[in-house]
Protein backbone atom coordinates (compact mmCIF):
# COMPACT_ATOMS: atom_id res chain seq x y z
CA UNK A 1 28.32 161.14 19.41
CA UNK A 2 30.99 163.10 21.53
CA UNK A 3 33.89 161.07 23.12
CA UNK A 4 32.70 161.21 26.44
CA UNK A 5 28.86 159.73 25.42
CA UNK A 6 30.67 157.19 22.99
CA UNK A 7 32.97 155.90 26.02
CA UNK A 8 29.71 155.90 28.33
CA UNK A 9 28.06 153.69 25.69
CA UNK A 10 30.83 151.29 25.42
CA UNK A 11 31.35 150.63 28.94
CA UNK A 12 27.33 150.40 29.51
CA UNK A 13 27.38 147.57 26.56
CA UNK A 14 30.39 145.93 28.42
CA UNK A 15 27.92 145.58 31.67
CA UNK A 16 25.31 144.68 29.58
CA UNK A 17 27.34 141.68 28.32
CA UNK A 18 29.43 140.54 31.18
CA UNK A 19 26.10 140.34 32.95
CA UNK A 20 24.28 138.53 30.40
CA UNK A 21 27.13 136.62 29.85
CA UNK A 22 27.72 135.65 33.38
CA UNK A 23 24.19 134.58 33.93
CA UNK A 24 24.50 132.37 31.56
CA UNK A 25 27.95 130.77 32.65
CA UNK A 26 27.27 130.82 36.28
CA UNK A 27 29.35 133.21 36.75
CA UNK A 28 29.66 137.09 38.38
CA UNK A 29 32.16 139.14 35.47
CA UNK A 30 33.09 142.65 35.70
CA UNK A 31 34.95 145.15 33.28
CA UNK A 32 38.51 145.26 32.96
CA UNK A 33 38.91 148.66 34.70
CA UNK A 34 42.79 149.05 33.53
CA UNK A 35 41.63 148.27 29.90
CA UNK A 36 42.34 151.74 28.62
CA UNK A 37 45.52 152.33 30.26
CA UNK A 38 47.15 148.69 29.82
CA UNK A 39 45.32 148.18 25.86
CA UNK A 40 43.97 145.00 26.90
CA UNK A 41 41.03 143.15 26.70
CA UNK A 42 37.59 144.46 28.25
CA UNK A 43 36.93 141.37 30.36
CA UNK A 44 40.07 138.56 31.55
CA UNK A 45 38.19 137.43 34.14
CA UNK A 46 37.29 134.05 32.23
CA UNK A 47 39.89 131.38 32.93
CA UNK A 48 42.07 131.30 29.06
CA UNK A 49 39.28 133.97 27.58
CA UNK A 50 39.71 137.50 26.57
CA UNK A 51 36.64 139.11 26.04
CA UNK A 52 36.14 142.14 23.62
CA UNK A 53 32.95 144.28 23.61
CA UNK A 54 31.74 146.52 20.90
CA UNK A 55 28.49 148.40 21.19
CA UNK A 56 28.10 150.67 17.71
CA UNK A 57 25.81 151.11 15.33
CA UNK A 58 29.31 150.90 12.52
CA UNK A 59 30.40 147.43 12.25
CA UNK A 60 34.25 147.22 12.06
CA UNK A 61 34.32 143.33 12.47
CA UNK A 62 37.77 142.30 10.87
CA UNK A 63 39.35 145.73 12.85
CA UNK A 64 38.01 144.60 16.04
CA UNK A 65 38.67 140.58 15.63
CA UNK A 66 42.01 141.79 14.51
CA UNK A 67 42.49 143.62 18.16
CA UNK A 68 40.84 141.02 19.93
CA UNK A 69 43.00 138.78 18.81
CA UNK A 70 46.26 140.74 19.53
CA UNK A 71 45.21 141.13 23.40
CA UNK A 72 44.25 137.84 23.76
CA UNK A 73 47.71 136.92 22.39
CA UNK A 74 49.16 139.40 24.80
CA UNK A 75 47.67 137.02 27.86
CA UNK A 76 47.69 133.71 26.35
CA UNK A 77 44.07 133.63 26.04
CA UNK A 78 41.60 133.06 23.53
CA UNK A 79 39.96 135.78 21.89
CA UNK A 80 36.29 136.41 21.76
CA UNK A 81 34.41 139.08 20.14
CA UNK A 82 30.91 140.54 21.21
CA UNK A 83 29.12 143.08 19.44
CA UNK A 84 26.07 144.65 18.62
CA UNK A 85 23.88 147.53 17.58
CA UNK A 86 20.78 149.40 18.99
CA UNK A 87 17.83 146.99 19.25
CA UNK A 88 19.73 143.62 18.00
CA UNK A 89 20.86 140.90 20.02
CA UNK A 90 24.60 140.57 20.93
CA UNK A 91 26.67 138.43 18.33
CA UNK A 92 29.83 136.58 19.04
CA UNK A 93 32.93 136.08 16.80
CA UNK A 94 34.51 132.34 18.34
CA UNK A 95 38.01 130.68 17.30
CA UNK A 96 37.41 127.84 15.46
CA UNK A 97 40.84 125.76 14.09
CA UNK A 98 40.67 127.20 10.55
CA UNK A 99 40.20 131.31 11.71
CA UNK A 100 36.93 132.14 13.17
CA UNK A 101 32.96 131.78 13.24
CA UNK A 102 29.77 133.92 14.27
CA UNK A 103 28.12 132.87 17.12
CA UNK A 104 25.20 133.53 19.41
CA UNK A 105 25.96 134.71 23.05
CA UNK A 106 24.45 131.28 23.94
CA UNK A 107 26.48 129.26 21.64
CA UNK A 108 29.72 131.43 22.52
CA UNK A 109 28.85 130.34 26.63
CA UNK A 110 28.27 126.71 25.43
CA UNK A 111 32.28 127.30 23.72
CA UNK A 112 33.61 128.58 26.94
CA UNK A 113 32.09 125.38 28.64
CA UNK A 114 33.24 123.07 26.49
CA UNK A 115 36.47 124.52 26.63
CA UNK A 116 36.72 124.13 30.82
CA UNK A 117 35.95 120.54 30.19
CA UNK A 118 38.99 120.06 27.78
C-alpha cells in the first residue's frame, strides 16, 4: 500500500470510528485535523479522552498503546486505543489502575460514561 492509499485508509477508519463511536455516546466527533502536524491524538474532542485510531491489517498493539499513551499525557487526558483489521469489529485498549485492558467499542463508550459521572 503506497503512502498516500495508507493515509486515505487511516483517516477513513478514523470516520468510521468517531462516528460509530459518537452514536453510541450521544455525541457528534470529528478527526483531529492538526494531528499530523502537532503529533497528537486523532480525536480530543472527548472531555479528558484522547482517542487513537489504527486501521491495519499488522497489529503493532504495545507500539501504538505506547503512543497513545504519550499524547494523551501530552493533554492530560486518558488514552484510548481503537483498532482493527479488514472485516473485524473495532477493539479498544482502556486504562485500567494496574496498565491496561481490551475492550469492545461498546464497553470502551460504557468507560467514557462512567468516567463523566466520576
Amino acid at each position: 500500500m503506497t503512502g498516500k492509499s495508507s493515509r486515505n485508509k487511516g483517516a477513513a477508519g478514523e470516520r468510521e470510528l468517531l462516528k460509530l463511536l459518537g452514536e453510541e455516546l450521544g455525541v457528534i466527533l470529528q478527526r483531529n485535523l492538526q494531528q499530523t502536524r502537532a503529533g497528537g491524538a486523532d480525536c480530543i474532542e472527548l472531555k479528558g479522552f484522547a482517542i487513537e485510531v489504527k486501521r491495519v491489517e499488522r497489529y503493532n498493539r504495545l507500539a501504538w498503546w505506547r503512543q497513545a499513551c504519550e499524547q494523551a499525557e501530552a493533554l492530560g487526558a486518558e488514552p484510548i486505543l481503537f483498532y482493527r483489521r479488514s472485516r473485524e469489529p473495532w477493539t479498544a485498549w482502556i486504562k485500567t489502575t494496574d496498565g491496561h485492558r481490551e475492550a469492545t467499542l461498546i464497553e470502551a463508550a460504557q468507560h467514557i460514561r462512567e468516567s463523566w459521572l466520576t
